[in-house]
Structure formats: structure tokens, C-alpha cells
Protein backbone atom coordinates (compact mmCIF):
# COMPACT_ATOMS: atom_id res chain seq x y z
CA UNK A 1 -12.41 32.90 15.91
CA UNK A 2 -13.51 30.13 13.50
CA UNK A 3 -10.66 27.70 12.68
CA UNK A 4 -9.36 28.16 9.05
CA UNK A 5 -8.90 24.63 8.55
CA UNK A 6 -12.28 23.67 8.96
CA UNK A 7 -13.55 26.27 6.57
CA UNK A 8 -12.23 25.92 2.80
CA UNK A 9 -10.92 29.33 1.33
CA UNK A 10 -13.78 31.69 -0.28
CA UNK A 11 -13.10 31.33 -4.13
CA UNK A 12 -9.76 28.11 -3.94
CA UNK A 13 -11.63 25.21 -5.67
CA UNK A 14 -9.27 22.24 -5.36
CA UNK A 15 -7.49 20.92 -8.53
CA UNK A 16 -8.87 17.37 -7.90
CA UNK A 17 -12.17 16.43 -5.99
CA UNK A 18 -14.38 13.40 -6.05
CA UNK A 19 -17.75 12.81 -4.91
CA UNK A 20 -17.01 9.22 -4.19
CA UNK A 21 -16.01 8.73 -0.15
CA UNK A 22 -13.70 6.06 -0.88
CA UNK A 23 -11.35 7.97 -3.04
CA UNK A 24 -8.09 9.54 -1.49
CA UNK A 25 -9.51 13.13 -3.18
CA UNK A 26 -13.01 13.08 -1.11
CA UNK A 27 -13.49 16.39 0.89
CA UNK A 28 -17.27 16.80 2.06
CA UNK A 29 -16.16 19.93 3.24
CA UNK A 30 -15.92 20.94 -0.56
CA UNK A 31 -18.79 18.84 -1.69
CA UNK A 32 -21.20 20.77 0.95
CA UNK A 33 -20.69 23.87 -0.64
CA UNK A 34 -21.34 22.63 -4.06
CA UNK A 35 -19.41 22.44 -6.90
CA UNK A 36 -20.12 23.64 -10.34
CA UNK A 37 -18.47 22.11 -13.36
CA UNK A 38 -17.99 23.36 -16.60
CA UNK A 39 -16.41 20.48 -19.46
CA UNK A 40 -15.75 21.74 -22.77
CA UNK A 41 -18.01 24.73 -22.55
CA UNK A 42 -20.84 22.82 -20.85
CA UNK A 43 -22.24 22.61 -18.29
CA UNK A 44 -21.92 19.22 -16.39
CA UNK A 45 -23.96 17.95 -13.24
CA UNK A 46 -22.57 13.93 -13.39
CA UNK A 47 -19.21 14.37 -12.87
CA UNK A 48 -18.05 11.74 -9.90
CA UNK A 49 -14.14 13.03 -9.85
CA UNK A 50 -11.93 15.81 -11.89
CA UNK A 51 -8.84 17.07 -12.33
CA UNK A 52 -8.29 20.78 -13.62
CA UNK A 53 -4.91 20.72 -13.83
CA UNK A 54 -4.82 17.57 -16.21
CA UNK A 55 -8.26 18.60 -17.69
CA UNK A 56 -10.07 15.46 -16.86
CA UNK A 57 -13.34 14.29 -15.60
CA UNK A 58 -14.80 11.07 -14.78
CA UNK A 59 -18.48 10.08 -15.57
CA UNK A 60 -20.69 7.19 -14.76
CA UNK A 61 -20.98 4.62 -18.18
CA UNK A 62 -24.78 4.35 -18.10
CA UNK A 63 -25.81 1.80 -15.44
CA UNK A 64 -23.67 -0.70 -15.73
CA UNK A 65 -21.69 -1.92 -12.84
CA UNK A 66 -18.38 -3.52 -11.52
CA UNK A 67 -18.53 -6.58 -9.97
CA UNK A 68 -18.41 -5.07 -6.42
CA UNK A 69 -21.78 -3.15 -7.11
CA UNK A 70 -20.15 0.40 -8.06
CA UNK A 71 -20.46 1.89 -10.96
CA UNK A 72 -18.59 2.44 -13.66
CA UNK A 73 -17.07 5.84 -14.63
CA UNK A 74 -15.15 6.83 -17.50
CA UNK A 75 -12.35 9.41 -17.90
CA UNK A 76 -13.02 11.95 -20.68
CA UNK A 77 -10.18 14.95 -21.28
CA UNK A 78 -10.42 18.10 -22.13
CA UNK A 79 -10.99 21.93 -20.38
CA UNK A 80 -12.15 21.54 -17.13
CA UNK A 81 -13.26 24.35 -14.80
CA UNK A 82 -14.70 24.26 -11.38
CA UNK A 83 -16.50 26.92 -9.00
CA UNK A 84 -18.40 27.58 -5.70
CA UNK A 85 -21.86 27.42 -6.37
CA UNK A 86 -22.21 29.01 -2.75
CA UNK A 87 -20.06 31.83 -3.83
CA UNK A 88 -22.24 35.38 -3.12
CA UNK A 89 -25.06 33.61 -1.04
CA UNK A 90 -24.98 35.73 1.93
């Protein structure tokens, strides 16, 4: 019997994820199955962090950086939505 907390549900995306390991709202376990994102109708493939419930994302601003060497992101708002991009792979 696998152990359910280990394996995220099939089709529960989590309201807030980030890609970034430092953040309090980094779950590999998530990010290995892949996320899709959809912002305002599109289609998105830069989004470092979002929030469906607050319809947010963050995004990196170009190359510039902080002075620690990470990047910087900006927040844009509107509808988020999120899914499984493992979802029906057998």
C-alpha cells in the first residue's frame, strides 16, 4: 500500500505553488508531475509562483537581477488556472 502522503491527489492542484526551493510554497512533489498554467486565456510556461485563489502569478522581469543574484519576478493579476500535465498518462 503506497503512502497517500507521498503521492499528491490525482486531479487537486494546490492553490499556491512555486518553482523556487526557497519559498515556503515549494512542493517538488507537485513540480515533478508538471504543472500547466493558463493566465488570462493563455497559455503560460514562465510562471515561477501563483496563486488561484487570488488570481496571481509571478514572472521573471527580463534578466535583470537582485543584488543576491536571483532574479526578479513580477506579480501580474488576473484568472489563473492550473492542471496536471501528467493527468491520463498511463
Amino acid at each position: 500500500m503506497t503512502d497517500s502522503k507521498d503521492t499528491p491527489p490525482a486531479n487537486s492542484v494546490p492553490d499556491r505553488l512555486s518553482t523556487i526551493p526557497s519559498s515556503g510554497y515549494y512542493e517538488p512533489v507537485h513540480l515533478e508531475r508538471g504543472i500547466g498554467i493558463r493566465f488570462k486565456g493563455r497559455e503560460r510556461n514562465d510562471v515561477e509562483e501563483y496563486c488561484i485563489s487570488e488570481g496571481w502569478i509571478r514572472v521573471q522581469a527580463g534578466k535583470t537581477r537582485d543584488r543576491h543574484g536571483n532574479p526578479l519576478t513580477i506579480k501580474l493579476n488576473g484568472e489563473v488556472e492550473a492542471w496536471f500535465e501528467d493527468v491520463g498518462e498511463g
